[in-house]
Protein backbone atom coordinates (compact mmCIF):
# COMPACT_ATOMS: atom_id res chain seq x y z
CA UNK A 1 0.00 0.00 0.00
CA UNK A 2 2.63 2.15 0.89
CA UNK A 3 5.66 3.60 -1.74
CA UNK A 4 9.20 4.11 -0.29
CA UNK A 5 8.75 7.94 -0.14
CA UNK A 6 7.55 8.50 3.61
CA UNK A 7 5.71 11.95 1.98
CA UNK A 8 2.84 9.36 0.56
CA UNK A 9 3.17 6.59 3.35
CA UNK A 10 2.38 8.89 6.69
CA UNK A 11 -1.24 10.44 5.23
CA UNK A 12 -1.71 6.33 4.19
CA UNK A 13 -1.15 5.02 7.46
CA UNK A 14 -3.03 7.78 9.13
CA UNK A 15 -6.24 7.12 7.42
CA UNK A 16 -5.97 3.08 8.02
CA UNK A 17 -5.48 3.75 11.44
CA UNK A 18 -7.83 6.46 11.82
CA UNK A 19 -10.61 4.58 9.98
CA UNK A 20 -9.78 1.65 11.88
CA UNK A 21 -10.26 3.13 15.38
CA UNK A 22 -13.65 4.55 13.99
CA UNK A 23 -14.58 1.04 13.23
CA UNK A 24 -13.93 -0.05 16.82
CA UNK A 25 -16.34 2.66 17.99
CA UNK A 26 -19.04 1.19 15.57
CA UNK A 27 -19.26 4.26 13.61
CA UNK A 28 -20.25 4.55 10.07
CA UNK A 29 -18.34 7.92 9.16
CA UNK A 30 -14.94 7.27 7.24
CA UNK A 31 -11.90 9.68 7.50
CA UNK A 32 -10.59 10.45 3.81
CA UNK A 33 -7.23 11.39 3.77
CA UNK A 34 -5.05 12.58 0.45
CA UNK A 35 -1.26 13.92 -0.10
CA UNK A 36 -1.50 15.76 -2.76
CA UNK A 37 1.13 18.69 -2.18
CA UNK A 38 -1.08 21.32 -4.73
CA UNK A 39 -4.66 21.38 -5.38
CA UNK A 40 -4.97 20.30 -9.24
CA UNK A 41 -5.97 22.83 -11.65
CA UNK A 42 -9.03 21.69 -13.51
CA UNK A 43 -9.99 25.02 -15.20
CA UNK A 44 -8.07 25.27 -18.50
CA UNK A 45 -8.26 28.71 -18.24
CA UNK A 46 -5.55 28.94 -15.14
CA UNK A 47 -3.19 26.71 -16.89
CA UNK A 48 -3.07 29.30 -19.23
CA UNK A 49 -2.92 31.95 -17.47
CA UNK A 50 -0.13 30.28 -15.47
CA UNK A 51 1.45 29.09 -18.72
CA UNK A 52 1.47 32.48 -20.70
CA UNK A 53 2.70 34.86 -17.53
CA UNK A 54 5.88 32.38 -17.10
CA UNK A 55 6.49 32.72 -21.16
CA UNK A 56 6.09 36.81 -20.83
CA UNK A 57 8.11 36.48 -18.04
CA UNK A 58 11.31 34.28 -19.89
CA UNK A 59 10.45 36.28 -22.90
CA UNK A 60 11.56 39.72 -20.82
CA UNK A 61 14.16 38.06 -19.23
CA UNK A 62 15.19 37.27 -22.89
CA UNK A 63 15.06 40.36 -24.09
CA UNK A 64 17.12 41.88 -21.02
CA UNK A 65 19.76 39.30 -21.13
CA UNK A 66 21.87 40.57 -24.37
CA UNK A 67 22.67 44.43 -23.73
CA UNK A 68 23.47 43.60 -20.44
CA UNK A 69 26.69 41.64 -22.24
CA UNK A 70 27.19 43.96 -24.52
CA UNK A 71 27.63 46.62 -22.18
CA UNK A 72 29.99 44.66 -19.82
CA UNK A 73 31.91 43.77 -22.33
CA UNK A 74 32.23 47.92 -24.07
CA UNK A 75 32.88 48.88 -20.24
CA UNK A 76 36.34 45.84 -20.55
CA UNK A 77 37.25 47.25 -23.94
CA UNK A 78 37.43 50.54 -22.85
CA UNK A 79 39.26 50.44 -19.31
CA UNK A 80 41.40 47.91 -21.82
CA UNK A 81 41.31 44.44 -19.40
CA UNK A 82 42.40 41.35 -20.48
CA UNK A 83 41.28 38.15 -18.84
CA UNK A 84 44.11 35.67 -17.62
């Protein structure tokens, strides 16, 4: 029942035993217990949004990246370094 990764084995053994002390009481409620570390997203509509601010987001990064470089590497060219 139980994988080697203790994150999915604890919430496992916690609703067998759980549901299993219920059972001694003679109760007919059940305990449902998941590990799911982030809710799923079942609205198309936020994995796009989520997809398309992440590709603006690389896409400025992108675009920021280059003169950066290029102005590093005017600043060397004028003070004259020279790397080792």
């Amino acid at each position: 029942l139980c994988s080697p990764e203790p994150v999915n084995c604890y919430p496992l053994l916690m609703n067998i035993i759980s549901n299993s002390l219920l059972r001694l009481r003679n109760s007919t409620a059940r305990i449902r217990v998941w590990s799911e570390l982030f809710p799923r997203l079942q609205t198309p509509d936020i994995k796009n949004y989520i997809f398309f601010n992440c590709l603006d987001y690389l896409l400025l990064l992108a675009a920021g990246l280059p003169p950066l470089f290029a102005v590093s590497s005017t600043e060397d060219y004028k003070v004259k370094s020279t790397s080792c």
